[in-house]
Protein backbone atom coordinates (compact mmCIF):
# COMPACT_ATOMS: atom_id res chain seq x y z
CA UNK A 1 0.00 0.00 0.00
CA UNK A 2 2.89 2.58 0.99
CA UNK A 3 4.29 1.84 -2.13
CA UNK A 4 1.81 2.52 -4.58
CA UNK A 5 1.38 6.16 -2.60
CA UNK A 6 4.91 6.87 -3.26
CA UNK A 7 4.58 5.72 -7.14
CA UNK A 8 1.53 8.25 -6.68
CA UNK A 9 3.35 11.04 -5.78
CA UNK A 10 6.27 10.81 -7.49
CA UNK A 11 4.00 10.59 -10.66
CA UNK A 12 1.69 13.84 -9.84
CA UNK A 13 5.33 15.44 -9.04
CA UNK A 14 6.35 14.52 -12.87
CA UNK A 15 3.31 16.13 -14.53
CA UNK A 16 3.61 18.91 -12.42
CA UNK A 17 7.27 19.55 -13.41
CA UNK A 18 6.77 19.09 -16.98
CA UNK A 19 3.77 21.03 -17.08
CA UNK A 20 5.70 23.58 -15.50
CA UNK A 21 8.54 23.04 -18.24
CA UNK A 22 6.49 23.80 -21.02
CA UNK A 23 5.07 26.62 -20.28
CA UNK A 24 8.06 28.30 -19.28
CA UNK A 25 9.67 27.29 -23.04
CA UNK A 26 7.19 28.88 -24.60
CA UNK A 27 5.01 25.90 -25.33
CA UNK A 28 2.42 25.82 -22.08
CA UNK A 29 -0.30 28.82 -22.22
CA UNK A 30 1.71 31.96 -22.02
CA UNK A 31 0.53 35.02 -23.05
CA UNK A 32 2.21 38.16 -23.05
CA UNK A 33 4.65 40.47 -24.39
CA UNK A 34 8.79 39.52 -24.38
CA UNK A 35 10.79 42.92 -24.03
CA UNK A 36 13.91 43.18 -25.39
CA UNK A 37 16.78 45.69 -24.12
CA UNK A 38 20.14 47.02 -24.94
CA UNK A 39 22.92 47.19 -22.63
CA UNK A 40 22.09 50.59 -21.80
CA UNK A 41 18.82 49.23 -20.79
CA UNK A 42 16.81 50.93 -23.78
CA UNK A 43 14.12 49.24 -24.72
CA UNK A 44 15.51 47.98 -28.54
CA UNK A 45 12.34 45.07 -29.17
CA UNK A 46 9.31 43.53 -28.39
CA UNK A 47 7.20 40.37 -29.55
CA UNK A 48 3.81 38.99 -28.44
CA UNK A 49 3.18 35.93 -28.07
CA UNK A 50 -0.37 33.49 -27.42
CA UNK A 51 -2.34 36.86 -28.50
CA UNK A 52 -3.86 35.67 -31.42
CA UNK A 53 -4.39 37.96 -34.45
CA UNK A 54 -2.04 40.31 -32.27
CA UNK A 55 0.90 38.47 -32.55
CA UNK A 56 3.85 39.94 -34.02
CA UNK A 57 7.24 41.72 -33.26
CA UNK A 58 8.91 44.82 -33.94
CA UNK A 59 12.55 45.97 -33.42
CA UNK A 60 15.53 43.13 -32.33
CA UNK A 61 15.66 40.52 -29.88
CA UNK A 62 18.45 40.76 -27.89
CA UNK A 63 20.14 38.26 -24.62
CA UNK A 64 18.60 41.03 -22.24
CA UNK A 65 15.06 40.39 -22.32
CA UNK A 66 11.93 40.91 -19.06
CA UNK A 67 8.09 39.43 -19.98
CA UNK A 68 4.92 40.48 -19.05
CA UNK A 69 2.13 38.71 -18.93
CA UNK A 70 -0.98 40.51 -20.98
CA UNK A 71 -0.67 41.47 -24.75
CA UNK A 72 -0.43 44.69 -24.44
CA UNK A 73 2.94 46.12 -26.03
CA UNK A 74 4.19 49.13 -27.63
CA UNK A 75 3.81 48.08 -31.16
């Protein structure tokens, strides 16, 4: 009995993680707005993303990059 528990939870903890890992490479549900930024911290870039007919990008994607969730952008 203790040992199908543990099989249990160490499955749950596997769909959690990679549920967790695809959303965070872009292949989960995100939706928002990647900024990108020059080394002076100047915004240089932005892309949407999950937005449906507002997807799209504008400028260049650089290392230095914050996102937000929401589609709103600068575009």
């Amino acid at each position: 009995m203790m040992r199908r528990i543990k099989l249990g939870l160490v499955a749950v903890g596997l769909v959690v993680a990679s549920g967790m890992a695809g959303a965070q490479s872009g292949g989960g549900c995100l939706q928002g707005t990647w900024h990108y930024f020059d080394q002076s911290g100047r915004l240089v870039g932005e892309q949407t993303v999950g937005c449906g007919a507002d997807d799209g990008a504008w400028g260049s994607r650089t290392s230095t990059s914050t996102f937000s969730q929401g589609c709103l952008s600068a575009m």
